[in-house]
Protein backbone atom coordinates (compact mmCIF):
# COMPACT_ATOMS: atom_id res chain seq x y z
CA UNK A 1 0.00 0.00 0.00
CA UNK A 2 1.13 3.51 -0.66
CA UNK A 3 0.80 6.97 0.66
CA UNK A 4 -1.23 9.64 -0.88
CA UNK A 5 2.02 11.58 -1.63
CA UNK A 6 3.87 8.15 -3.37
CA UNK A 7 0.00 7.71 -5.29
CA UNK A 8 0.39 11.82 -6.23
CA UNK A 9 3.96 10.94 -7.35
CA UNK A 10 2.86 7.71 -9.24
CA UNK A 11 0.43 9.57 -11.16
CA UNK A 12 2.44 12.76 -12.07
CA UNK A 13 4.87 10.04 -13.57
CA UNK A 14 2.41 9.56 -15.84
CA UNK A 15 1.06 12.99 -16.23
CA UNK A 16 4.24 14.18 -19.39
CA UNK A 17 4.42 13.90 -22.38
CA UNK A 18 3.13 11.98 -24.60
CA UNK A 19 -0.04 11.22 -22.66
CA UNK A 20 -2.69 9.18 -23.84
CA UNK A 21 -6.38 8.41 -22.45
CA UNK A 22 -8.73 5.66 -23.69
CA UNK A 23 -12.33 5.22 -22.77
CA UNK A 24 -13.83 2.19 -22.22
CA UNK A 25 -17.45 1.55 -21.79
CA UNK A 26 -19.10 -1.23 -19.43
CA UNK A 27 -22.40 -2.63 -21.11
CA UNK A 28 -24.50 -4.85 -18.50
CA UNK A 29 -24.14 -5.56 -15.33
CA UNK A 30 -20.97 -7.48 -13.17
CA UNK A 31 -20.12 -10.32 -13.48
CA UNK A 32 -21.38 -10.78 -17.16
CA UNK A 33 -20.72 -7.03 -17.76
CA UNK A 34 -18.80 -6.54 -21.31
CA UNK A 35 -16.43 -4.07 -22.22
CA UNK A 36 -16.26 -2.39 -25.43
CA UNK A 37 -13.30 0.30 -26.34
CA UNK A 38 -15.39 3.66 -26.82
CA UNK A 39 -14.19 5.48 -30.26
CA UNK A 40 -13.27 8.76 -29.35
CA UNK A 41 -11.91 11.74 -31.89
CA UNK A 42 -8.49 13.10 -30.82
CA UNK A 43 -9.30 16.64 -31.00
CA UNK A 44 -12.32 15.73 -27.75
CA UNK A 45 -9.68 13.25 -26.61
CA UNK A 46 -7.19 16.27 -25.53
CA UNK A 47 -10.27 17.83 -23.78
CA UNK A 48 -11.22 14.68 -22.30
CA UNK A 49 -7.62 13.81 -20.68
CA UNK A 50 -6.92 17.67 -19.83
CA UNK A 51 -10.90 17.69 -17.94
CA UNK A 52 -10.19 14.03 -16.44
CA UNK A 53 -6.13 14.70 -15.19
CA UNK A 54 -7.68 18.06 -13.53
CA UNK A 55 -9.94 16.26 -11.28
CA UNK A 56 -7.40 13.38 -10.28
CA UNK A 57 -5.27 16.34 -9.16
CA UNK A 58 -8.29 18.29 -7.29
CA UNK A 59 -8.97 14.66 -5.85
CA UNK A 60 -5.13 13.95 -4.63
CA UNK A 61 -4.31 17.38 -3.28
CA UNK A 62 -7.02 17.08 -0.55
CA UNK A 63 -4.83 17.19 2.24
CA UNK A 64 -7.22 15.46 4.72
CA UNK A 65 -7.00 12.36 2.26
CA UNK A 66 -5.46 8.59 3.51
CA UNK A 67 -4.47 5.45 1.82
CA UNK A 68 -6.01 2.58 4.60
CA UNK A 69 -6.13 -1.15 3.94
CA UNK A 70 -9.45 -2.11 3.09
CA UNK A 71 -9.27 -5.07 5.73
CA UNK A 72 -8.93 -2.10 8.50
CA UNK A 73 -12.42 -0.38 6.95
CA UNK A 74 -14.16 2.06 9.14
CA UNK A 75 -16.25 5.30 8.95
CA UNK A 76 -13.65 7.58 8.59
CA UNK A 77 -13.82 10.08 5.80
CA UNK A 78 -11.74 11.23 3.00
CA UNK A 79 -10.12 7.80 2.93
CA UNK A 80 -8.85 5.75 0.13
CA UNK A 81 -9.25 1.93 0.59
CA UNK A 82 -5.81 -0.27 -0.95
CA UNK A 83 -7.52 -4.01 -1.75
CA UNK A 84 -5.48 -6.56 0.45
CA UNK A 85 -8.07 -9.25 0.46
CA UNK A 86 -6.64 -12.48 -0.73
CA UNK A 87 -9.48 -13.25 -3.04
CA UNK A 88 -10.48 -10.25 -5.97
CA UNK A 89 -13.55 -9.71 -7.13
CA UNK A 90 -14.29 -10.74 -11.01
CA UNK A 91 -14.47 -7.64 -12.20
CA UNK A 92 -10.88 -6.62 -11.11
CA UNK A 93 -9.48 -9.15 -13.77
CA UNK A 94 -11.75 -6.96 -16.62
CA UNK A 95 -10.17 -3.90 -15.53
CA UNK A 96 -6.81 -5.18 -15.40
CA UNK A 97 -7.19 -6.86 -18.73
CA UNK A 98 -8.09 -3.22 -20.14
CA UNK A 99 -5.08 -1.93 -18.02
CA UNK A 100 -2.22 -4.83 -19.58
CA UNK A 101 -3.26 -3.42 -22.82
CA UNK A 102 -5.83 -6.33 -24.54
CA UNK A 103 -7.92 -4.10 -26.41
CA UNK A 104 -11.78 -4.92 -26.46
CA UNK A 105 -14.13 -4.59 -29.87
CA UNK A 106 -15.06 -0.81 -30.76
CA UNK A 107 -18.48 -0.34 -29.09
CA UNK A 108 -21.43 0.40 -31.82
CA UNK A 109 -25.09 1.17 -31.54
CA UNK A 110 -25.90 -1.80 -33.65
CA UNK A 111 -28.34 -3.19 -31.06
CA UNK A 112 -26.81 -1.34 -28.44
CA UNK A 113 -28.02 2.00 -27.23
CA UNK A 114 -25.90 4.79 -24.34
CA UNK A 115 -28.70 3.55 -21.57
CA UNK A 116 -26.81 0.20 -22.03
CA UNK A 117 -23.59 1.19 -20.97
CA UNK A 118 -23.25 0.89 -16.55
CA UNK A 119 -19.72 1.33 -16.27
CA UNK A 120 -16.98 3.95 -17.90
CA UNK A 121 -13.24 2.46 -17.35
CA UNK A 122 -10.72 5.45 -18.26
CA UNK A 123 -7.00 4.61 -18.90
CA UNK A 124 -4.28 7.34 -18.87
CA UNK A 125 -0.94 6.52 -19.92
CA UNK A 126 2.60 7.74 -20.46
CA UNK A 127 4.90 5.81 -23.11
CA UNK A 128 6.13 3.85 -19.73
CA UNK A 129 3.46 3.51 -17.53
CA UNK A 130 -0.46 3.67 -17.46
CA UNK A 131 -2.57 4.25 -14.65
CA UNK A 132 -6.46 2.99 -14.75
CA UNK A 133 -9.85 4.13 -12.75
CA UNK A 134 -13.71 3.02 -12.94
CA UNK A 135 -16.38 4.69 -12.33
CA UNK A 136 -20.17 3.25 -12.02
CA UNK A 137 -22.82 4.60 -14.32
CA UNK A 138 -26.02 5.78 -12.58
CA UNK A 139 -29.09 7.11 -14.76
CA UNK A 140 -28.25 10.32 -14.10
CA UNK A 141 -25.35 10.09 -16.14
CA UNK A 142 -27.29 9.62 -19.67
CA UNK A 143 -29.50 12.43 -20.69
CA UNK A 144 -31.86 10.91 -22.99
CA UNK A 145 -33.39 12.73 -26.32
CA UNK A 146 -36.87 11.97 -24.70
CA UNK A 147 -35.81 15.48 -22.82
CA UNK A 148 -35.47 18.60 -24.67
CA UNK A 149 -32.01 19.61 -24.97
CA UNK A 150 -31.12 23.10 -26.24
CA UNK A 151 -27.26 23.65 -27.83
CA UNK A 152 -25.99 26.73 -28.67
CA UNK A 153 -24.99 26.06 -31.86
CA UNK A 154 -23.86 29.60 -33.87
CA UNK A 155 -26.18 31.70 -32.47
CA UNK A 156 -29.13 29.53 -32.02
CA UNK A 157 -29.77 27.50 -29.96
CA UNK A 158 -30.45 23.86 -31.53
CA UNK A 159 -32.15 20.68 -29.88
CA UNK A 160 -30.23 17.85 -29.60
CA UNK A 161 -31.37 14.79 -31.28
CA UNK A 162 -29.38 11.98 -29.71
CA UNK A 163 -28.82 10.71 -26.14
CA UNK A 164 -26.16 12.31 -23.70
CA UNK A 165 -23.42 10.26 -21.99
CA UNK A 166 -21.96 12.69 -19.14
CA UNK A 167 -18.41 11.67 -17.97
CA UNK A 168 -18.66 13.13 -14.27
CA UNK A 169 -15.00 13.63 -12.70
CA UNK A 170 -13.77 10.97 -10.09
CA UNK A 171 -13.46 7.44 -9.49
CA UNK A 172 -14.71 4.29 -7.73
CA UNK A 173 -11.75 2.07 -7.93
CA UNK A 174 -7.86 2.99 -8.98
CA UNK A 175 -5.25 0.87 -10.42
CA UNK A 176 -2.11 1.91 -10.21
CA UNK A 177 0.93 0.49 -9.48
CA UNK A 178 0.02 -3.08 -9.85
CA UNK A 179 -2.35 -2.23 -6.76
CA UNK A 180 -6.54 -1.78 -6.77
CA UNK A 181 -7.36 1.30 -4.36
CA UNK A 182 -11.56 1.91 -3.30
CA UNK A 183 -12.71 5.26 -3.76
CA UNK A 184 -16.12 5.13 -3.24
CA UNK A 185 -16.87 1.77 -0.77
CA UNK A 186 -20.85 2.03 -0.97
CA UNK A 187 -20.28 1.47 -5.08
CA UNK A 188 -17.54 -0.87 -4.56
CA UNK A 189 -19.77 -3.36 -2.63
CA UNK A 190 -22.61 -2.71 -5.20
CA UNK A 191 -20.59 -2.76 -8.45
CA UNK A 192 -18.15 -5.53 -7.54
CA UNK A 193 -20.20 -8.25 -5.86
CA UNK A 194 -18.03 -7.57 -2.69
CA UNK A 195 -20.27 -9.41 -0.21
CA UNK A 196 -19.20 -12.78 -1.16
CA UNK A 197 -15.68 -12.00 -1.03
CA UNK A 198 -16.02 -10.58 2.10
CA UNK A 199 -17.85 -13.49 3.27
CA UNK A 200 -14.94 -15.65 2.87
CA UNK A 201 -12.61 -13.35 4.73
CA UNK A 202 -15.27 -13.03 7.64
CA UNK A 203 -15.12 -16.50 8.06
CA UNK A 204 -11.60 -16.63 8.14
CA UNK A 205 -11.92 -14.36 11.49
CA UNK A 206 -14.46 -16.53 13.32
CA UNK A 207 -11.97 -19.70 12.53
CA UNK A 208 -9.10 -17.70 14.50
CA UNK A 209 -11.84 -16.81 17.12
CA UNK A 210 -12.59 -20.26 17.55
CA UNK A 211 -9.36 -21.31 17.26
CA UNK A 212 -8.73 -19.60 20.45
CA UNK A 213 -11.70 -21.78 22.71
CA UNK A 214 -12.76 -18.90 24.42
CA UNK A 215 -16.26 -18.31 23.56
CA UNK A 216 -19.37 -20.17 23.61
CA UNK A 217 -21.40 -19.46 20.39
CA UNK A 218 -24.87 -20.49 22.08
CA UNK A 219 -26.87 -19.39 19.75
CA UNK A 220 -24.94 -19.50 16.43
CA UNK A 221 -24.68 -15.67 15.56
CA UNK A 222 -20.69 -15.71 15.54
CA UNK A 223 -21.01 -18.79 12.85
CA UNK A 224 -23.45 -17.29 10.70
CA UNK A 225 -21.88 -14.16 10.84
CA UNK A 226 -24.73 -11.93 11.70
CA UNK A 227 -22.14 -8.99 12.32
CA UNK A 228 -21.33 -6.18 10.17
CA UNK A 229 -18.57 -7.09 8.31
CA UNK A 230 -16.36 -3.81 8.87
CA UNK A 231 -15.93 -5.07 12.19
CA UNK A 232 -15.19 -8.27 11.47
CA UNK A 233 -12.55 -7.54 8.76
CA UNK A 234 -10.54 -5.16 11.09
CA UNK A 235 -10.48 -7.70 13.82
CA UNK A 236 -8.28 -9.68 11.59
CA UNK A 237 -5.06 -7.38 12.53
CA UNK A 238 -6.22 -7.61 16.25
CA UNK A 239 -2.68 -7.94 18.58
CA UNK A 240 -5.30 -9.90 20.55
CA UNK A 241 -5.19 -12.87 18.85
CA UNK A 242 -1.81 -12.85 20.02
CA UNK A 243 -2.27 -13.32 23.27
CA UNK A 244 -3.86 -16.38 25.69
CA UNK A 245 -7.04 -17.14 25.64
CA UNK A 246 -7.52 -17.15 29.40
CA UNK A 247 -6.17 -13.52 29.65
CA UNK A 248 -9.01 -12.48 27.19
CA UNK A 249 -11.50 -14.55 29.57
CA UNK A 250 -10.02 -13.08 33.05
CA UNK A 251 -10.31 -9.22 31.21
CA UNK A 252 -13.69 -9.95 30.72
CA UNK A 253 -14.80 -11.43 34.02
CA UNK A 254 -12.88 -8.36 35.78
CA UNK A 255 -15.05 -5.46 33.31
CA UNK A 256 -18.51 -6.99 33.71
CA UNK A 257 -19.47 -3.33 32.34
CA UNK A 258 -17.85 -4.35 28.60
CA UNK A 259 -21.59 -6.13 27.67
CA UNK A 260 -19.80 -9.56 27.95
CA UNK A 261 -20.40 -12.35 30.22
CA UNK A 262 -18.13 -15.16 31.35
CA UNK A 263 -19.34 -18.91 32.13
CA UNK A 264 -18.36 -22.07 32.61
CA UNK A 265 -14.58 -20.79 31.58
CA UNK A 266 -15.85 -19.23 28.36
CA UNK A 267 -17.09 -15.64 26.92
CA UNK A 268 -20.96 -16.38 26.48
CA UNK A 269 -22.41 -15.27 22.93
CA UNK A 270 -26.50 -15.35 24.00
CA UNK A 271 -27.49 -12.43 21.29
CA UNK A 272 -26.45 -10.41 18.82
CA UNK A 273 -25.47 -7.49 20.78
CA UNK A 274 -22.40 -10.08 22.65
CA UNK A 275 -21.30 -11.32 19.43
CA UNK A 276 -20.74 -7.38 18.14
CA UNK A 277 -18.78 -6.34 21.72
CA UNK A 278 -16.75 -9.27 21.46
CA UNK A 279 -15.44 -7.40 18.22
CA UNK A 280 -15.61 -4.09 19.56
CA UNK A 281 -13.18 -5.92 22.72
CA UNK A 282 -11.12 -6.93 20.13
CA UNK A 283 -10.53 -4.36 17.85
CA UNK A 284 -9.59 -1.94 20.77
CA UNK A 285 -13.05 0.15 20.49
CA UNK A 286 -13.90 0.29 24.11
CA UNK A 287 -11.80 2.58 26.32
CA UNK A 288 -11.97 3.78 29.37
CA UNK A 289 -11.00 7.47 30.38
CA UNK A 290 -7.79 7.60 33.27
CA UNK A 291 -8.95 10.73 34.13
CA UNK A 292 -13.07 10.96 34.60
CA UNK A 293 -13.05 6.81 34.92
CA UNK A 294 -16.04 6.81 31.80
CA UNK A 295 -16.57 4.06 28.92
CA UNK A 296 -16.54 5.38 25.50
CA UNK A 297 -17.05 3.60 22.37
CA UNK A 298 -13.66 4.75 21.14
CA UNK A 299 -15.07 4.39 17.03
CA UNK A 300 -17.21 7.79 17.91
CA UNK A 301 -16.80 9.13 21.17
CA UNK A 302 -19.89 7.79 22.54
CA UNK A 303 -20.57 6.94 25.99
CA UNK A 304 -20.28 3.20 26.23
CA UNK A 305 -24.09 1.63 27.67
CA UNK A 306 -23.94 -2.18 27.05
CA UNK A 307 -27.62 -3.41 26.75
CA UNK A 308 -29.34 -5.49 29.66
CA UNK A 309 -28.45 -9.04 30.17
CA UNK A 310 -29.89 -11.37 27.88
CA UNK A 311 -31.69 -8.05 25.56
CA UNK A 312 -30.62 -8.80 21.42
């Protein structure tokens, strides 16, 4: 994973002479979705790269912006997700295919129309080194000739006849440097069937919970994963799977306060709410203040109230 600043030099690498921008369209929906290589003059292609480059640069120098694993996912803002999953979703090895260079068919309107197209994949490159970003299509995006568009053309205005395709500025997902960085999460999960890879590395989690023999799943909600996955995924870098078992267990019997309970030697999971404090024990999100002695939910500063025994 990289910084923002080794991203913003990556990209004005690219950004010399000799620059180059292709624009790919997505028609369908993932995983079938097809892409076709959108013909574009090279008079509108200078406008399109100069418009396009100016927006990766607005988007980079936001100095509040951070490069985050997505395994470590959270609500912060103004972050920029680097995909370290093991598994990828399909539609990473389209994009990547467009990046290498295999060059899809020339996208016509013979049974094909804009309203088709779902996905836009734009490819900038220098003579050494290309850089790659997708963006999802919403309806928004296509203004069709069923609305009255007015151009001024000379100096009349003249009503356009065909439908619109607006390329909006941003991304969704990056690839640069051999690496896939997540702009825009919400779209990622939509767009790139996330929850099944995600799945997979949730369950990888619960193994190393269970692994560790200190919890009693009573009711089955740590196996079937009724938990939002965010915390799930950052409990994979937990140091506390690094530690015994029956220190985890004593912690908890000494902070009865921490929503957990401990019986017959093991951290009882009776509802839903146990199952999502055992995560929030241990990914570090409950702290308590040296100074006033109070609980906070550490993720946003909330005062800490674990629910009454046995409530879901």
């Amino acid at each position: 994973m990289k910084t923002v600043e080794e991203l913003k030099n990556s990209l004005e690498g690219i950004l010399g002479e000799g620059l180059n921008i292709r624009v790919y369209l997505g028609v369908g929906k993932s995983p079938d979705r097809e892409y076709l290589r959108a013909d574009v003059s090279p008079e509108d292609a200078v406008v399109l790269c100069e418009q396009f480059v100016s927006s990766l640069r607005r988007y980079f120098d936001n100095e509040d912006l951070e490069t985050f694993e997505l395994s470590r996912l959270d609500e912060r803002a103004n972050a920029l997700y680097a995909y370290d999953l093991d598994e990828q979703p399909e539609e990473f090895g389209a994009i990547r295919e467009l990046h290498d260079g295999n060059e899809p068919a020339l996208f016509t309107f013979q049974g094909r129309a804009v309203s088709d197209v779902k996905a836009l994949v734009v490819k900038i490159s220098s003579p050494r080194t290309s850089a790659t970003f997708y963006k999802q299509v919403f309806p928004v995006s296509i203004v069709r000739r069923e609305q009255i568009l007015l151009s001024w053309r000379t100096n009349r205005f003249e009503i356009l006849n065909e439908d619109v395709l607006k390329i909006l500025p941003g991304f969704d997902v990056m690839l640069m440097d051999d690496e896939f960085y997540v702009s825009s999460l919400p779209r990622f999960e939509k767009e790139f069937a996330f929850e099944r890879v995600a799945k997979k590395a949730m369950e990888d989690v619960v193994q190393m919970v269970f692994a560790m023999a200190m919890v009693d799943d009573v009711k089955g909600y740590l196996a079937n994963l009724d938990l939002a996955k965010k915390h799930v995924l950052r409990a994979k870098h937990s140091p506390a799977f690094e530690m015994e078992s029956q220190a985890i267990i004593a912690f908890v019997e000494n902070h009865p306060t921490y929503g957990l309970r401990v019986a017959d030697g093991k951290i009882q999971l009776r509802s839903k709410s146990s199952v999502r404090y055992l995560f929030k024990l241990l990914n570090e999100d409950i702290l308590k203040s040296e100074l006033t002695q109070t609980v906070y939910d550490a993720r946003a500063k909330d005062l800490f109230e674990p629910p009454e025994e046995g409530a879901a």
